[in-house]
Protein backbone atom coordinates (compact mmCIF):
# COMPACT_ATOMS: atom_id res chain seq x y z
CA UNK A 1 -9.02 -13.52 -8.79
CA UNK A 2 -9.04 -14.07 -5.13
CA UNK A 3 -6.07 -11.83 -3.46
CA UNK A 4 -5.16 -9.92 -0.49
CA UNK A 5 -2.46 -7.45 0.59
CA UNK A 6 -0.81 -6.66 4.04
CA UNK A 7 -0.43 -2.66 4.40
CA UNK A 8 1.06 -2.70 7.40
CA UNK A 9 3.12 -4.53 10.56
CA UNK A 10 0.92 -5.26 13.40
CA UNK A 11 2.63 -3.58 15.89
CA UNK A 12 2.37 -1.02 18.55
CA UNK A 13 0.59 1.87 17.12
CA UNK A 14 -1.58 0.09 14.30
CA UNK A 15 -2.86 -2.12 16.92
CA UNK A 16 -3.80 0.78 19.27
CA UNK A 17 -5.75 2.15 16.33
CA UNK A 18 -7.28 -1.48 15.68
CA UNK A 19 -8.44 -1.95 19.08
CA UNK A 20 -9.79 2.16 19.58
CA UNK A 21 -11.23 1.22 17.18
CA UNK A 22 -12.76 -2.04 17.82
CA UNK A 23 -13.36 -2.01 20.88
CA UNK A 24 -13.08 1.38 22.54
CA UNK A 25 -15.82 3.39 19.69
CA UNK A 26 -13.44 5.98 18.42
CA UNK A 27 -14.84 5.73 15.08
CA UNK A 28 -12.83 8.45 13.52
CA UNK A 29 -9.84 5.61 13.64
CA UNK A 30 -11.18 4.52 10.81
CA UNK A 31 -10.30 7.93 8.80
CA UNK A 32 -6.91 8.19 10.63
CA UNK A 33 -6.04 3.91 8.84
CA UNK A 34 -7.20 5.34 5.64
CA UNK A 35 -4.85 8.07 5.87
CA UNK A 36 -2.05 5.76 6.43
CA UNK A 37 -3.46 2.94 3.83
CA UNK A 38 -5.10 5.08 1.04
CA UNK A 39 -1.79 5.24 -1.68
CA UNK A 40 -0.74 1.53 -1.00
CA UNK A 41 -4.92 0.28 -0.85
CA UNK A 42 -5.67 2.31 -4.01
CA UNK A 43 -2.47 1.10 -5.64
CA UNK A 44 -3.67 -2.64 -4.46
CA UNK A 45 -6.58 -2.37 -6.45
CA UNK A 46 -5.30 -0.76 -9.36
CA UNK A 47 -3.27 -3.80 -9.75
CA UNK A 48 -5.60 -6.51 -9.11
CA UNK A 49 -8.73 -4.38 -11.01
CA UNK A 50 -10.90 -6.60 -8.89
CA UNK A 51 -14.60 -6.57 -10.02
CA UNK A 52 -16.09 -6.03 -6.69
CA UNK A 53 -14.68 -5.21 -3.04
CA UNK A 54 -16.21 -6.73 -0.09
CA UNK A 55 -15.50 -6.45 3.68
CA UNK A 56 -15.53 -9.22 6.46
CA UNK A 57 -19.19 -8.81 8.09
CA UNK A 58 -19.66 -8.79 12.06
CA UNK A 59 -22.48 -10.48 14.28
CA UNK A 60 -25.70 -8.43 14.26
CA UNK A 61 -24.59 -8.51 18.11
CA UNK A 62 -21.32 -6.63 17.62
CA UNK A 63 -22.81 -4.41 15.07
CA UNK A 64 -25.56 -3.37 17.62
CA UNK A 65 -22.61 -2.92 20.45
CA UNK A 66 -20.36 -1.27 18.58
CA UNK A 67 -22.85 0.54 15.76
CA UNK A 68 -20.85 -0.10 13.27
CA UNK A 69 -18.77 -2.29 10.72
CA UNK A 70 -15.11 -1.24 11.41
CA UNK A 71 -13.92 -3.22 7.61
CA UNK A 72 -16.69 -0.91 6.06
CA UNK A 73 -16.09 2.43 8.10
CA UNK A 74 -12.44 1.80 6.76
CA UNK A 75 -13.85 1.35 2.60
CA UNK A 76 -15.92 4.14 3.07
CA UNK A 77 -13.17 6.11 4.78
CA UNK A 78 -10.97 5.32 1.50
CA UNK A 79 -13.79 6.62 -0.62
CA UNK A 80 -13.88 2.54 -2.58
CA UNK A 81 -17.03 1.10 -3.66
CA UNK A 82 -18.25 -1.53 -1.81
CA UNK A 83 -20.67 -3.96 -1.17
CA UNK A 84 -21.50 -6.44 1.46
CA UNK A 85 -21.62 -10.01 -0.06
CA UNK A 86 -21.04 -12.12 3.28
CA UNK A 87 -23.54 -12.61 6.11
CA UNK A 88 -22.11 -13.76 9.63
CA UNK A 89 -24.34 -16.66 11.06
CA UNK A 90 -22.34 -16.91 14.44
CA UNK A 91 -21.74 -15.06 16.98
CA UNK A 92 -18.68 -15.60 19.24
CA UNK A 93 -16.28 -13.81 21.04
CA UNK A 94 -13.43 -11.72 19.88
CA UNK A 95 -10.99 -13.25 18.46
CA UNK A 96 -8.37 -11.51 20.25
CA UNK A 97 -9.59 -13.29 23.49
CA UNK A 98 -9.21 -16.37 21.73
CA UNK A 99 -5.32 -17.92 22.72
CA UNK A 100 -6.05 -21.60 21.00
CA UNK A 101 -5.08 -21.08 17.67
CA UNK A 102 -7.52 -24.62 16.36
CA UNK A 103 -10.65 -22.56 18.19
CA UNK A 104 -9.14 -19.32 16.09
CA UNK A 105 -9.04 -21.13 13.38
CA UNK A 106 -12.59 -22.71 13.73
CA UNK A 107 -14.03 -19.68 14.49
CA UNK A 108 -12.46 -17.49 11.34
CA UNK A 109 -14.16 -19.54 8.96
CA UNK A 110 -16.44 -18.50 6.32
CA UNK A 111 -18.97 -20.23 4.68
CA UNK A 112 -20.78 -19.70 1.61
């Protein structure tokens, strides 16, 4: 079963988080979103009882910038078993400076 869940609004504070994050290396974000997540994420899976959990892989580019996957810092943060099934092949800029949503689009693809 393929299936996702939205934990919380993007707004003000969870997008400071995000982009501390992201962006600014404040790694222990990624402890302070699992606090907030953890009962609805762990409730998530409970009710979906998927058979593996993945996370959405970064450039080998951001990954050496940043030093780490923020998707996995987050699993690992919510003490989940993970693996990492998906490779990215292309590198391109963030999203976030992306305001065409067809170039968005294009570039949030994944391919198997």
């Amino acid at each position: 079963m393929d299936s996702y869940q939205i934990f919380s609004d993007y707004d003000n504070a969870l997008k400071e988080l995000i982009l501390a994050l992201k962006f600014k290396h404040v790694d222990i974000m990624a402890n302070i979103m699992a606090d907030i997540i953890r009962d609805d994420f762990h409730n998530f899976l409970d009710k979906i009882n998927p058979d593996i959990v993945s996370f959405v892989p970064i450039s080998f580019f951001r990954l050496w910038q940043r030093g780490y996957n923020q998707n996995e810092l987050i699993l690992k943060a919510l003490k989940v078993e993970h693996i990492g099934l998906l490779k990215r092949i292309k590198h391109s800029k963030p999203l976030s400076l992306t305001k065409d949503k067809e170039e968005r689009e294009k570039n949030c693809f994944i391919g198997f």
